[in-house]
C-alpha atoms as a PDB file:
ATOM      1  CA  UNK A   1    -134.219  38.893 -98.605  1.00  0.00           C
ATOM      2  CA  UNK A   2    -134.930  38.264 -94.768  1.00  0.00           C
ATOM      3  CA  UNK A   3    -136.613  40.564 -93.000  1.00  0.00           C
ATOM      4  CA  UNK A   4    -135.413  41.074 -89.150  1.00  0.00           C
ATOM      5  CA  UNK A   5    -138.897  42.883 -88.660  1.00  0.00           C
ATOM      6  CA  UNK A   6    -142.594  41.881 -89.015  1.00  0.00           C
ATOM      7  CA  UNK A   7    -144.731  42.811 -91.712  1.00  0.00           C
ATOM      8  CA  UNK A   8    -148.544  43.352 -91.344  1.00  0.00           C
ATOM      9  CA  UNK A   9    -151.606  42.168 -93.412  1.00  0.00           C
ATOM     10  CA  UNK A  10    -154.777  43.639 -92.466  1.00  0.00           C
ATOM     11  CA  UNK A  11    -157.790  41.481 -94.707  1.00  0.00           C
ATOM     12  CA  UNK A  12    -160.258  43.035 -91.866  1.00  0.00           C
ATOM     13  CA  UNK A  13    -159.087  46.552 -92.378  1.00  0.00           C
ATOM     14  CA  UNK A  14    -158.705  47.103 -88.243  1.00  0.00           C
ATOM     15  CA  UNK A  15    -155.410  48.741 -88.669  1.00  0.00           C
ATOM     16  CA  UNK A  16    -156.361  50.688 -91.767  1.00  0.00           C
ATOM     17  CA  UNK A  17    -159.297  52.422 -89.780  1.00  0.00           C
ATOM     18  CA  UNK A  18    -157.226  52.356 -87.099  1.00  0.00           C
ATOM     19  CA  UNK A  19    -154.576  54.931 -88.847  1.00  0.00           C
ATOM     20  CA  UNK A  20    -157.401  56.445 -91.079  1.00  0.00           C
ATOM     21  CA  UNK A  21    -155.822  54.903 -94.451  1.00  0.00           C
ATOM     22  CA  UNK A  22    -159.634  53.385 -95.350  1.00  0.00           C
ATOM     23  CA  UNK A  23    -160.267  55.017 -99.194  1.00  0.00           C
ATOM     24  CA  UNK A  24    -162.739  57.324-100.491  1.00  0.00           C
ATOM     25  CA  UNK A  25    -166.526  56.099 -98.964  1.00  0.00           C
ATOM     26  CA  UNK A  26    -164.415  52.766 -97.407  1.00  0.00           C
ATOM     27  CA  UNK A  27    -164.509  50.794-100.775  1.00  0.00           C
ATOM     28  CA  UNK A  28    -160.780  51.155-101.124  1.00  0.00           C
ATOM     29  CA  UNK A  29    -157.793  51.551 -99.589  1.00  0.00           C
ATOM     30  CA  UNK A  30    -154.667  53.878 -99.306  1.00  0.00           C
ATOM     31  CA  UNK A  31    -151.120  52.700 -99.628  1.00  0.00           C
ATOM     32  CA  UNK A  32    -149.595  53.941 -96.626  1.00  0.00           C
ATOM     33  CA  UNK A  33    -146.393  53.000 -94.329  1.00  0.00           C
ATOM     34  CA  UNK A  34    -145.307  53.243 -91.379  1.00  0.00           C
ATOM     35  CA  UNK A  35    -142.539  52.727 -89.419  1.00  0.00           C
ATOM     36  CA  UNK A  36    -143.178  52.183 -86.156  1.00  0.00           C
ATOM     37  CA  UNK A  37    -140.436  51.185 -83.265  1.00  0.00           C
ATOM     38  CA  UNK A  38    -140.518  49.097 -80.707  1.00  0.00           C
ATOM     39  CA  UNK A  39    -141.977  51.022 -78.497  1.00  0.00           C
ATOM     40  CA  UNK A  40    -144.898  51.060 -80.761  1.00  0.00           C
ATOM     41  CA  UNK A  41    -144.044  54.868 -81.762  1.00  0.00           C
ATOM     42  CA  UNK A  42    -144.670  55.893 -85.237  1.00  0.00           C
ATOM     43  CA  UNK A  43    -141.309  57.001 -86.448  1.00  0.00           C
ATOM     44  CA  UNK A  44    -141.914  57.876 -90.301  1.00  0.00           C
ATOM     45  CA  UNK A  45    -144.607  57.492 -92.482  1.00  0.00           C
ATOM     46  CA  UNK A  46    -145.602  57.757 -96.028  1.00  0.00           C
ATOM     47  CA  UNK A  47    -148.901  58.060 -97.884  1.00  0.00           C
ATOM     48  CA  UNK A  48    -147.783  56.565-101.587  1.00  0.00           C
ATOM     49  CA  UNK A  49    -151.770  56.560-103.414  1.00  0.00           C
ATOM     50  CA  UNK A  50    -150.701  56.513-106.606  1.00  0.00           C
ATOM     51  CA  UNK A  51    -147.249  57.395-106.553  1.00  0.00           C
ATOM     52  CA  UNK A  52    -146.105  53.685-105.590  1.00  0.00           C
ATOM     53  CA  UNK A  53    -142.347  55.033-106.072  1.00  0.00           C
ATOM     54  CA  UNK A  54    -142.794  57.033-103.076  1.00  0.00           C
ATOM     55  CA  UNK A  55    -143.866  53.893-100.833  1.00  0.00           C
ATOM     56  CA  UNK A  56    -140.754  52.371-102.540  1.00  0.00           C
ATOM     57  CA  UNK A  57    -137.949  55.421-101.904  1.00  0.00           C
ATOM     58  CA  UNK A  58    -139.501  55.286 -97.887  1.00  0.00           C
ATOM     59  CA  UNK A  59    -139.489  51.112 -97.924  1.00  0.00           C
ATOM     60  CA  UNK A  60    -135.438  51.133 -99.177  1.00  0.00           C
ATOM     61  CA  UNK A  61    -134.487  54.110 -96.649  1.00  0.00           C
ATOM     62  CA  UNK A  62    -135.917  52.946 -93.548  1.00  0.00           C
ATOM     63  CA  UNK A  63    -134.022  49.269 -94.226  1.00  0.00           C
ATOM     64  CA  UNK A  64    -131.086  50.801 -95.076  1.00  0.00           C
ATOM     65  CA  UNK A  65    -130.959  53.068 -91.955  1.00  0.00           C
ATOM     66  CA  UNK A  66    -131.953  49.889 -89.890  1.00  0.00           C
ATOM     67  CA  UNK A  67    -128.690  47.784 -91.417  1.00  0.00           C
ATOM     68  CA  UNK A  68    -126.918  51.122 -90.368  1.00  0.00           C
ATOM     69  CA  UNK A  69    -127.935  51.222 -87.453  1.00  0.00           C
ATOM     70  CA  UNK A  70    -127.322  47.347 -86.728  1.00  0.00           C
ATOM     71  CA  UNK A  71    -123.796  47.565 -87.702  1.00  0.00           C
END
């Protein structure tokens, strides 16, 4: 599938502190997503920890409201 949006790898965990996601005493980390516009405005998010179907349900509605919304 191509993406028509960037996707983000943080190995450094900058963005992870930066949107407090860093696990218990900073050994770990959260699953977490965000949808974030151009603007740079957080839009939706969803903390998924150990329900990785959650991160999954928010992953499939936010592309399928941004094929919407390209149509």
């Amino acid at each position: 599938m191509a993406l028509k949006f960037t996707l983000l790898a943080d190995p450094d965990k900058h963005v992870i502190k930066m949107y407090d996601v860093d696990g218990p005493l900073g050994i770990a980390v959260r699953r977490a997503t965000y949808l974030i516009d151009q603007s740079r405005v957080v839009q939706g998010a969803v903390l998924a920890d150990f329900r990785i179907s959650r991160h999954e349900e928010f992953v499939r509605k936010a592309s399928g409201a941004a094929k919407r919304a390209a149509s």
